[in-house]
N, C-alpha and C. Protein backbone atom coordinates (compact mmCIF):
# COMPACT_ATOMS: atom_id res chain seq x y z
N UNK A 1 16.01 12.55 -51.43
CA UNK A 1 16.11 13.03 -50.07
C UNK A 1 14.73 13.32 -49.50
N UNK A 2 14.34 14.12 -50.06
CA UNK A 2 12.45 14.52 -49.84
C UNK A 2 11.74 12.85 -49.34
N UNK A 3 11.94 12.33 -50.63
CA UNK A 3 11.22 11.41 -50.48
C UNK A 3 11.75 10.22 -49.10
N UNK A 4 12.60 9.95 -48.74
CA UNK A 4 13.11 9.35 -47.83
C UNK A 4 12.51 10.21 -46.60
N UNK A 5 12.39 11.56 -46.71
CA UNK A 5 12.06 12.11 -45.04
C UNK A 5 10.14 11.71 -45.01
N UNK A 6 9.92 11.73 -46.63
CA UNK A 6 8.49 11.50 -46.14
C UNK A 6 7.90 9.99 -45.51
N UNK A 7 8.92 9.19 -46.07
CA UNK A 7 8.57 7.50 -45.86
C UNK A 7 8.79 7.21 -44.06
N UNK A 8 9.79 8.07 -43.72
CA UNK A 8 10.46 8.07 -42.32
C UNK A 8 9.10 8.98 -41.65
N UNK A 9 8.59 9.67 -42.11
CA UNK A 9 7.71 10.38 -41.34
C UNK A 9 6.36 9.72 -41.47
N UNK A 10 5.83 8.95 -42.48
CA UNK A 10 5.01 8.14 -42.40
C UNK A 10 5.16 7.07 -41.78
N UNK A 11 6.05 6.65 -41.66
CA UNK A 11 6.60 5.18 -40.75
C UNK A 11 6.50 5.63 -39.28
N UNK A 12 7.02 6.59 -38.54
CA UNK A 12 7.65 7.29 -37.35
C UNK A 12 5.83 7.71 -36.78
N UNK A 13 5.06 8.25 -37.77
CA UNK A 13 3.85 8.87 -37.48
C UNK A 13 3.07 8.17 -36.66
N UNK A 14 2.68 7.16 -37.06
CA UNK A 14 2.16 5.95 -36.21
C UNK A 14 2.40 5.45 -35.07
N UNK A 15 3.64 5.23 -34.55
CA UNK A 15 4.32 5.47 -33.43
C UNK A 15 3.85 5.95 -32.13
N UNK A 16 4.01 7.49 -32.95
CA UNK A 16 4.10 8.73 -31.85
C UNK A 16 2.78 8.40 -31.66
N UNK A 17 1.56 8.47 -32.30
CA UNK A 17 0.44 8.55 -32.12
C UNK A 17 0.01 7.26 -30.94
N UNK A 18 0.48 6.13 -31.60
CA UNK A 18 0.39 5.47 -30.50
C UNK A 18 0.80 5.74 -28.92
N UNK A 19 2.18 6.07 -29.22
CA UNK A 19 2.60 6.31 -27.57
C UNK A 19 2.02 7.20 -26.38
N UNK A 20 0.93 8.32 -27.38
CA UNK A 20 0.40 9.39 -26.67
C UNK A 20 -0.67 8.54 -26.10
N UNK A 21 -1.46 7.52 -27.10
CA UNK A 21 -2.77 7.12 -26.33
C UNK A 21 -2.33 5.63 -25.12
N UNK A 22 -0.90 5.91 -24.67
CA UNK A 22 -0.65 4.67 -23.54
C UNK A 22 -1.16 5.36 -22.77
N UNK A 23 -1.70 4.57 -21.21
CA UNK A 23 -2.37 4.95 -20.24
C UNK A 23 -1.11 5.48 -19.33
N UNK A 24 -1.62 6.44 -18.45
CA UNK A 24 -0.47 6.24 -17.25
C UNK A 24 -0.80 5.90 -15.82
N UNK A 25 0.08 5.45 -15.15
CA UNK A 25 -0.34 4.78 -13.74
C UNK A 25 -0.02 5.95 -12.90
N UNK A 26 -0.61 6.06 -11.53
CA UNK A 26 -0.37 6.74 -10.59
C UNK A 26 0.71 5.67 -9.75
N UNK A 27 1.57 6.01 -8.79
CA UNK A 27 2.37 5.17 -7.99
C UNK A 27 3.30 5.85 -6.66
N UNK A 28 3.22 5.45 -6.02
CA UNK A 28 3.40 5.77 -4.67
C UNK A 28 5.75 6.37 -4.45
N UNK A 29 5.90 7.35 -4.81
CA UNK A 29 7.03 7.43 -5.10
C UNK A 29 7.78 6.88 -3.47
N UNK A 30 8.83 6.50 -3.81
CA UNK A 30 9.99 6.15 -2.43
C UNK A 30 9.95 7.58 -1.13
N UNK A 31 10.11 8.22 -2.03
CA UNK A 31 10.79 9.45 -0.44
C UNK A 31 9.04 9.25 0.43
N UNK A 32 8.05 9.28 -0.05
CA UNK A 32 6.70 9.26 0.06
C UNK A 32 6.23 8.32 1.25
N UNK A 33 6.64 7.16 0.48
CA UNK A 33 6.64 5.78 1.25
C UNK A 33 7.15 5.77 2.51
N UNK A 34 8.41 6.37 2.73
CA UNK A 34 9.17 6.32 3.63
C UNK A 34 8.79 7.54 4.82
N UNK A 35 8.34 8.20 4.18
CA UNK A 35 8.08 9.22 4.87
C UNK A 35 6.68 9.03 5.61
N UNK A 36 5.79 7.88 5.24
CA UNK A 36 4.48 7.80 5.54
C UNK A 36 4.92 6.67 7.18
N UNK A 37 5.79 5.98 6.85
CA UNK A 37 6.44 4.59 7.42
C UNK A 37 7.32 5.32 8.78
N UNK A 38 7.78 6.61 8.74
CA UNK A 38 8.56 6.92 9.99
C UNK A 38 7.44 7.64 10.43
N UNK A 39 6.62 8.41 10.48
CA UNK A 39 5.27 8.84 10.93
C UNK A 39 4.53 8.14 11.52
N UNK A 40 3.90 7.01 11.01
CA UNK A 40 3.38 5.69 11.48
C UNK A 40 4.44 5.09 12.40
N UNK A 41 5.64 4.89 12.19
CA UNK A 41 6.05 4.32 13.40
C UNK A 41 6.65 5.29 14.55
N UNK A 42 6.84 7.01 14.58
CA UNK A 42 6.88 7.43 15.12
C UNK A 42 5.16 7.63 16.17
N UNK A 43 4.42 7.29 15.72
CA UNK A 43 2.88 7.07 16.14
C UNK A 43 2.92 6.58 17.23
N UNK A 44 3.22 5.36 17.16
CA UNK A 44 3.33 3.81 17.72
C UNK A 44 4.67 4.35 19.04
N UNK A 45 5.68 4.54 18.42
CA UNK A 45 6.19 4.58 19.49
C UNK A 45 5.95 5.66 20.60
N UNK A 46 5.91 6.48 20.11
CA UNK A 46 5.43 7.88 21.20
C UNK A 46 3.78 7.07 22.30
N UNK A 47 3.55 6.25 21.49
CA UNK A 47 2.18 5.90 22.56
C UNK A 47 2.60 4.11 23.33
N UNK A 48 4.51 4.04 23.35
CA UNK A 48 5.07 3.35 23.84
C UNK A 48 4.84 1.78 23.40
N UNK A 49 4.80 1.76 22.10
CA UNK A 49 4.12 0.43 21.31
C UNK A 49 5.31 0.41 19.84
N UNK A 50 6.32 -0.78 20.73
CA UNK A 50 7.21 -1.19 19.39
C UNK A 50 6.35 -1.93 17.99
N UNK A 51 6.96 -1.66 17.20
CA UNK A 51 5.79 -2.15 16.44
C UNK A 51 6.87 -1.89 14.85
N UNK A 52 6.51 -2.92 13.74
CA UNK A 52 6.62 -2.44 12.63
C UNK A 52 5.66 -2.27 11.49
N UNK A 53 6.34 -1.09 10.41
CA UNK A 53 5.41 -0.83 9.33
C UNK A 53 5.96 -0.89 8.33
N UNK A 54 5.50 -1.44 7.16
CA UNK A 54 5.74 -2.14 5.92
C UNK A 54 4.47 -0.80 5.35
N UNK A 55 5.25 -0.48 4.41
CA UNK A 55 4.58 0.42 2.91
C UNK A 55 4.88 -0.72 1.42
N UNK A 56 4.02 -0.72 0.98
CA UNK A 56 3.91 -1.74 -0.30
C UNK A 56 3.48 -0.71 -1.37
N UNK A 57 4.22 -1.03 -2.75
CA UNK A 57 3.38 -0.54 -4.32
C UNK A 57 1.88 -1.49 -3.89
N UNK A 58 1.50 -0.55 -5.34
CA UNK A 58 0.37 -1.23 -5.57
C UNK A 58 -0.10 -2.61 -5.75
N UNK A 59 1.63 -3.17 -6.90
CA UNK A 59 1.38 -4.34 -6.66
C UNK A 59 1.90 -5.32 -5.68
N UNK A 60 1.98 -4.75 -4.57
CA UNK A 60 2.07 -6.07 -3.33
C UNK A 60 3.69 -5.98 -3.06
N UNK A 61 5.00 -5.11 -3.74
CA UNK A 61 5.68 -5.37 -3.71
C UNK A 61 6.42 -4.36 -2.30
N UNK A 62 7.31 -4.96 -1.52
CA UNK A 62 7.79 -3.53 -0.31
C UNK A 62 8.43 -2.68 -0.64
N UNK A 63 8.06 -1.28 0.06
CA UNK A 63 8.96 -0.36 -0.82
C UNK A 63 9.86 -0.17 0.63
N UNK A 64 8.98 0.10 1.64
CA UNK A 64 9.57 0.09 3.26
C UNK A 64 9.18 -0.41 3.99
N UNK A 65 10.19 -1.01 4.67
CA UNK A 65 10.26 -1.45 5.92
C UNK A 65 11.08 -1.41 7.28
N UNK A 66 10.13 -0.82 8.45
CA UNK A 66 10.48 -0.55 9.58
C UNK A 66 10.47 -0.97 10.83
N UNK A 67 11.50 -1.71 11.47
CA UNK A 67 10.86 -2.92 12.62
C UNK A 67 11.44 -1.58 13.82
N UNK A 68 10.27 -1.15 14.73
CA UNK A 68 11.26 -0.39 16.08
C UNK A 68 12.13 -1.30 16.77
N UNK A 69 13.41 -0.75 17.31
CA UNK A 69 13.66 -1.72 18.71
C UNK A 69 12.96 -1.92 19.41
N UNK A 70 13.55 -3.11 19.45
CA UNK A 70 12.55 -4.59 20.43
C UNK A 70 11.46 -4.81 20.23
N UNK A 71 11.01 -4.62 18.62
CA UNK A 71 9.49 -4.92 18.16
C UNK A 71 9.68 -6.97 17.71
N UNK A 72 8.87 -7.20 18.28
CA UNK A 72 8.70 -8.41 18.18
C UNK A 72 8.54 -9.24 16.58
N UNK A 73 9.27 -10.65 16.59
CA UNK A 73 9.66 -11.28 15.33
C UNK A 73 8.54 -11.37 14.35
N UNK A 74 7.45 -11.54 14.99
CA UNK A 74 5.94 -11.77 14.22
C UNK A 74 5.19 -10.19 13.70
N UNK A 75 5.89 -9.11 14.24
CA UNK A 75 5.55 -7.72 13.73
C UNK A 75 5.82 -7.59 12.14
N UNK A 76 7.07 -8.02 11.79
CA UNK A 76 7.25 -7.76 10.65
C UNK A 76 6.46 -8.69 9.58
N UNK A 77 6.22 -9.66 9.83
CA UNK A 77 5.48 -10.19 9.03
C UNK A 77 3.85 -9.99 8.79
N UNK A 78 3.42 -9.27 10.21
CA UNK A 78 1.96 -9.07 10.48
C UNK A 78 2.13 -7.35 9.38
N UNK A 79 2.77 -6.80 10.17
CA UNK A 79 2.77 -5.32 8.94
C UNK A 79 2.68 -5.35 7.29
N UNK A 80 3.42 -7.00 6.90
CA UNK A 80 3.74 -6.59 5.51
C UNK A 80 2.50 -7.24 5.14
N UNK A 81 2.36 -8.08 5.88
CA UNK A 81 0.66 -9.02 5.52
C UNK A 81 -0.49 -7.87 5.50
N UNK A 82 -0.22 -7.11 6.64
CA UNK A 82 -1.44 -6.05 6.36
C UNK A 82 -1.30 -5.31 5.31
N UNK A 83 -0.28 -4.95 4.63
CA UNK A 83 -0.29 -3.86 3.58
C UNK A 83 -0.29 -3.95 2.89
N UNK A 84 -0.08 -5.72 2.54
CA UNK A 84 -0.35 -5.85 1.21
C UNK A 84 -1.88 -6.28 1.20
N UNK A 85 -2.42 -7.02 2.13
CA UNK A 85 -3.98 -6.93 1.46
C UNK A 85 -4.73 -5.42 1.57
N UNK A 86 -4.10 -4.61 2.12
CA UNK A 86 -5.11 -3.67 1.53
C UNK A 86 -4.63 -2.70 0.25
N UNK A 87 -3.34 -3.15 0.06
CA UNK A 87 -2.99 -3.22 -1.52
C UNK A 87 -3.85 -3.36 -2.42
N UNK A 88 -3.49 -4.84 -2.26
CA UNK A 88 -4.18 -6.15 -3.19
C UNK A 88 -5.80 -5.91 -3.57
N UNK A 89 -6.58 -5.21 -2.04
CA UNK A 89 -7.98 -5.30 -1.79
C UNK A 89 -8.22 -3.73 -1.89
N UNK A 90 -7.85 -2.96 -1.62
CA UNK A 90 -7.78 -1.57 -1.96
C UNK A 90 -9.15 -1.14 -0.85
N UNK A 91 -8.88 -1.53 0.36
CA UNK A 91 -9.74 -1.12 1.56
C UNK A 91 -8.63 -1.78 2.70
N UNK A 92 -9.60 -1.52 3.82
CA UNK A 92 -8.49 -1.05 5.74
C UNK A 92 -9.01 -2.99 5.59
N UNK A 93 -8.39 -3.72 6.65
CA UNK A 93 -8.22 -4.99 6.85
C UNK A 93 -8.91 -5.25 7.70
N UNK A 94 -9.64 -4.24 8.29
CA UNK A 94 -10.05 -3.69 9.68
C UNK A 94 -11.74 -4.14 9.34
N UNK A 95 -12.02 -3.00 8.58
CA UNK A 95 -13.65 -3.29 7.89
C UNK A 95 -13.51 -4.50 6.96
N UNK A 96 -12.39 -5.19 6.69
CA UNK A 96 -12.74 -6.79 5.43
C UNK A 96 -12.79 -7.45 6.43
N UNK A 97 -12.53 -7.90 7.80
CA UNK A 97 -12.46 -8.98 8.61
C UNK A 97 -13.88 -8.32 9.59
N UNK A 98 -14.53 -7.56 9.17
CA UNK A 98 -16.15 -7.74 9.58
C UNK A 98 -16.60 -7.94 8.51
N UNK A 99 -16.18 -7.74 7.13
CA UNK A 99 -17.12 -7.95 6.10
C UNK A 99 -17.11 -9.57 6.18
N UNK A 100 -16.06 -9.92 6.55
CA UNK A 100 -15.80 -11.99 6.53
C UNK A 100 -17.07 -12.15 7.66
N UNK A 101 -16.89 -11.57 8.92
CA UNK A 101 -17.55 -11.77 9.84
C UNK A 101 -19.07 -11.76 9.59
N UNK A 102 -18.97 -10.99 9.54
CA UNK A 102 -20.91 -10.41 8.92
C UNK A 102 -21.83 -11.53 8.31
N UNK A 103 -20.71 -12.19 7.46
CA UNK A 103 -20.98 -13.01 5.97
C UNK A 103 -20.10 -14.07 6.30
N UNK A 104 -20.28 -15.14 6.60
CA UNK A 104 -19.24 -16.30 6.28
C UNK A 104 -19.00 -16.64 5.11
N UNK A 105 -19.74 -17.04 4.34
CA UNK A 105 -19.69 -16.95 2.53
C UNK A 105 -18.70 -16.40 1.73
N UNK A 106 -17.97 -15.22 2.60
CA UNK A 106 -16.84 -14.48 2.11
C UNK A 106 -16.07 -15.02 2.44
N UNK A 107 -15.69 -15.84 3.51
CA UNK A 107 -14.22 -16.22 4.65
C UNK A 107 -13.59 -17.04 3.29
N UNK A 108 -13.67 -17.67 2.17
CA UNK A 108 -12.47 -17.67 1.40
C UNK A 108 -12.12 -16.76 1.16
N UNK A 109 -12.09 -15.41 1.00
CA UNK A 109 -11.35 -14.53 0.76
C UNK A 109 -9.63 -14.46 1.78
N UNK A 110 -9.83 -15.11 2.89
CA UNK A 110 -8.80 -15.34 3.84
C UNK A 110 -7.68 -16.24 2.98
N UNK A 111 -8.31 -16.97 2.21
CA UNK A 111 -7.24 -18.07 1.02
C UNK A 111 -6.71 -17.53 -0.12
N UNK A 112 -7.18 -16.41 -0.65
CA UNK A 112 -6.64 -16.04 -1.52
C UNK A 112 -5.92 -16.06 -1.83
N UNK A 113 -4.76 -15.46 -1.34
CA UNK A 113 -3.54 -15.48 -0.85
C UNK A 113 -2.37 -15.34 0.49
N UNK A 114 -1.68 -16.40 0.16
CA UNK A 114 -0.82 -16.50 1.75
C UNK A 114 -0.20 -15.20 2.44
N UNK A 115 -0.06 -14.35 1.53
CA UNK A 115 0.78 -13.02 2.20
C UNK A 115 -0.72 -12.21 2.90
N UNK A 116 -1.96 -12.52 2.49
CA UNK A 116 -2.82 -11.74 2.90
C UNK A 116 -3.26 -11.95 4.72
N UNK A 117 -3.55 -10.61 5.41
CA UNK A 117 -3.80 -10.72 6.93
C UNK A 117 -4.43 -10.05 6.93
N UNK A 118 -6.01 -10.69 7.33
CA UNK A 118 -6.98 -9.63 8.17
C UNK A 118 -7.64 -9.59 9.32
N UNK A 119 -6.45 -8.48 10.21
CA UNK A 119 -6.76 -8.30 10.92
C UNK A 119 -6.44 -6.50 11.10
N UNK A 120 -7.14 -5.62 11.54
CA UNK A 120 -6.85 -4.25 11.65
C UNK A 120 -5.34 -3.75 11.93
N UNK A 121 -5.24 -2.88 11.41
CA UNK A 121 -4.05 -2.11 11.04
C UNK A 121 -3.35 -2.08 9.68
N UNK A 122 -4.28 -2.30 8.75
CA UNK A 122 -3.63 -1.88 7.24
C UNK A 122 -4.75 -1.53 6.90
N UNK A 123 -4.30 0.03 6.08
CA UNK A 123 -4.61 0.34 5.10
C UNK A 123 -4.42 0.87 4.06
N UNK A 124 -5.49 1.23 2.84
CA UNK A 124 -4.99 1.32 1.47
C UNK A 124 -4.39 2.78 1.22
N UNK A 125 -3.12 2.97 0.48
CA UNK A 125 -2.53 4.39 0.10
C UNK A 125 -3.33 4.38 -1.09
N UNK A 126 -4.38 5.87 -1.00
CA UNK A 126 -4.68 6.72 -1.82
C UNK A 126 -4.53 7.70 -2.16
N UNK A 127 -4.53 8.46 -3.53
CA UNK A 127 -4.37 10.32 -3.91
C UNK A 127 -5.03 10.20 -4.59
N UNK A 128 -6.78 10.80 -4.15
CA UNK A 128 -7.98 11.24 -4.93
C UNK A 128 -8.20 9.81 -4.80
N UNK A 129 -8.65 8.90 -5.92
CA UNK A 129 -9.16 7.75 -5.96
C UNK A 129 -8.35 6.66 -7.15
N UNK A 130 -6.93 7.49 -6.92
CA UNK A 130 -5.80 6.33 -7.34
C UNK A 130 -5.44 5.82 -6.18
N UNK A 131 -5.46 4.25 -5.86
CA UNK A 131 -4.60 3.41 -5.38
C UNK A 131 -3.31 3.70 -5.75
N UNK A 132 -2.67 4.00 -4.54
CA UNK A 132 -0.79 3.78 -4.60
C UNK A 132 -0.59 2.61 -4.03
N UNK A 133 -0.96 1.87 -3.07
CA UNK A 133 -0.20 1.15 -2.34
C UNK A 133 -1.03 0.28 -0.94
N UNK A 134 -0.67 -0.08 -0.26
CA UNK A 134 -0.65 -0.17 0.91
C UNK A 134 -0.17 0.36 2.20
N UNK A 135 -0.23 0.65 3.68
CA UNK A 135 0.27 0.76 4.29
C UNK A 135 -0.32 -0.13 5.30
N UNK A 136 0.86 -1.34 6.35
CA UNK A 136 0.43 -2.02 7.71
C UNK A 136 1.26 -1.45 8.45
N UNK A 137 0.78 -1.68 9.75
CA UNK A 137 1.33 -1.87 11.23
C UNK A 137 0.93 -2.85 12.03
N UNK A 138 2.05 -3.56 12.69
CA UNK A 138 1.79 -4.71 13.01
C UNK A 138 2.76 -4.65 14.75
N UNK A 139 1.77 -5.19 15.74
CA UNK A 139 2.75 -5.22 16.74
C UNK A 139 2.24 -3.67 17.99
N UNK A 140 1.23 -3.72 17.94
CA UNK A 140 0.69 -3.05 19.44
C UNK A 140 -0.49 -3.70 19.97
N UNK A 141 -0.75 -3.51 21.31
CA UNK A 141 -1.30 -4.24 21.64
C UNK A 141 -2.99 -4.85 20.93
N UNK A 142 -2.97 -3.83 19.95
CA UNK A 142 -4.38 -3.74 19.51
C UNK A 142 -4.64 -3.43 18.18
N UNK A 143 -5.57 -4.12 17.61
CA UNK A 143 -5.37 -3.79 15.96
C UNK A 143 -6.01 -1.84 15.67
N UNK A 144 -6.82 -1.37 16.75
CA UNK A 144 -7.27 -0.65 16.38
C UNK A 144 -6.17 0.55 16.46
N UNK A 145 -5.18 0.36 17.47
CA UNK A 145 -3.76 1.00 17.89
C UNK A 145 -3.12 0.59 16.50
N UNK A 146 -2.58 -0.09 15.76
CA UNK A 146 -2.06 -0.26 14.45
C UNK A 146 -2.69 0.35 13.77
N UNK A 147 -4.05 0.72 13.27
CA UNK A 147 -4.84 1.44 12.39
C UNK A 147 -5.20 2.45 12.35
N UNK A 148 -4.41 3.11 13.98
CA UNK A 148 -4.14 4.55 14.26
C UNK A 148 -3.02 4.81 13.80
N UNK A 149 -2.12 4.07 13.72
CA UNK A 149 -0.86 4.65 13.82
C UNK A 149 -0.27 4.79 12.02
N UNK A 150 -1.07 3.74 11.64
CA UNK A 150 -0.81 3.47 9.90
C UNK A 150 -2.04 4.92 9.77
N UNK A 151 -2.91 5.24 10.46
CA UNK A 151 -3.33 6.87 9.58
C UNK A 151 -2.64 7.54 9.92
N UNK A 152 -2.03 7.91 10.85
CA UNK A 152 -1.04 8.88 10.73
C UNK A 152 0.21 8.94 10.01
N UNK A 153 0.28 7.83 9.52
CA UNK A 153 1.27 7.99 8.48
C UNK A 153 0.99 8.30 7.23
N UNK A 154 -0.42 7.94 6.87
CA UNK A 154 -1.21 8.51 6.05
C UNK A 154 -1.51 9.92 6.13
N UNK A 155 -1.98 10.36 7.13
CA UNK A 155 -2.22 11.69 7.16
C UNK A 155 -0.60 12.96 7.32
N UNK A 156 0.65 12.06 6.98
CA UNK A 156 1.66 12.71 7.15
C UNK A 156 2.26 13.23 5.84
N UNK A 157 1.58 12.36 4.54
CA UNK A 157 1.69 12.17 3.08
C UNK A 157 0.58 12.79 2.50
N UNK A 158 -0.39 13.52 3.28
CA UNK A 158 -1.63 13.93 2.86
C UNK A 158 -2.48 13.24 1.72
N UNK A 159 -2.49 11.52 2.39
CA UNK A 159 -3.25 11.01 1.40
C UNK A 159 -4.64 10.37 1.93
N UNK A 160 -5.62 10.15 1.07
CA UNK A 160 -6.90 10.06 1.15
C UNK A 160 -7.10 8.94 2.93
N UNK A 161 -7.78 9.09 3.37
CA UNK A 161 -8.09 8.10 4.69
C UNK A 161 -9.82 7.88 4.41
């Protein structure tokens, strides 16, 4: 009997030890997401600008999505495009499409990938200097009006801007 609990505890030991040294991820929980996404689009609309906003994980995937009435067909796709490259890129879409500008040398970065859009109004969900996510807005008259309205949804989650 002894001897069986010690073989099980030498076997089992290794394990545990391992499992303590796994890393853990930070990640952008749902109520969070959603809550950043009606803020941001309560933004937008109060300054009379239908518009939608897409919240993304970290990895590119949607957690929310919000089209206002009568926000136009190309909103939803411009929001989720924005949020995921500043996902993906872990900066605003706003300052990467002057960094392209500045520098032509960079403008493949526009190929990277097809879901990626830079143009202002996404940016990256942070707490401290974990990446959670993304947040876009897509669909006012102005990218810099989307990149207001996606911080206030940021600043509704009290996360890094």
């Amino acid at each position: 009997m002894i001897r069986n609990l010690v073989l099980a505890a030498a076997f089992v030991a290794p394990l545990a030890a391992a499992a303590q040294e796994l890393p853990t991820a930070a990640y952008l929980p749902l109520d969070l997401a959603a809550k950043a996404a009606d803020a941001a689009l309560k933004a937008c609309v109060a300054q009379g600008h239908n518009v939608s906003v897409a919240i993304v994980a970290r990895d590119g995937s949607t957690k929310v999505l919000l089209k206002a009435d009568n926000a136009g067909p190309h909103t939803v796709t411009s929001a989720q495009g924005k949020a995921f490259t500043s996902a993906a890129l872990g900066r605003d879409t706003a300052g990467l499409a002057e960094f392209i500008a500045a520098k032509p040398a960079n403008d493949g970065l526009r190929d990277m990938d097809v879901r990626m859009v830079i143009q202002a109004g996404g940016l990256p969900v942070k707490f401290g200097k974990a990446l959670v996510g993304g947040i876009g807005v897509g669909g006012a008259p102005s990218g810099d009006i989307d990149a207001g309205c996606a911080a206030a949804g940021l600043k509704a989650i009290d996360a890094v801007q």
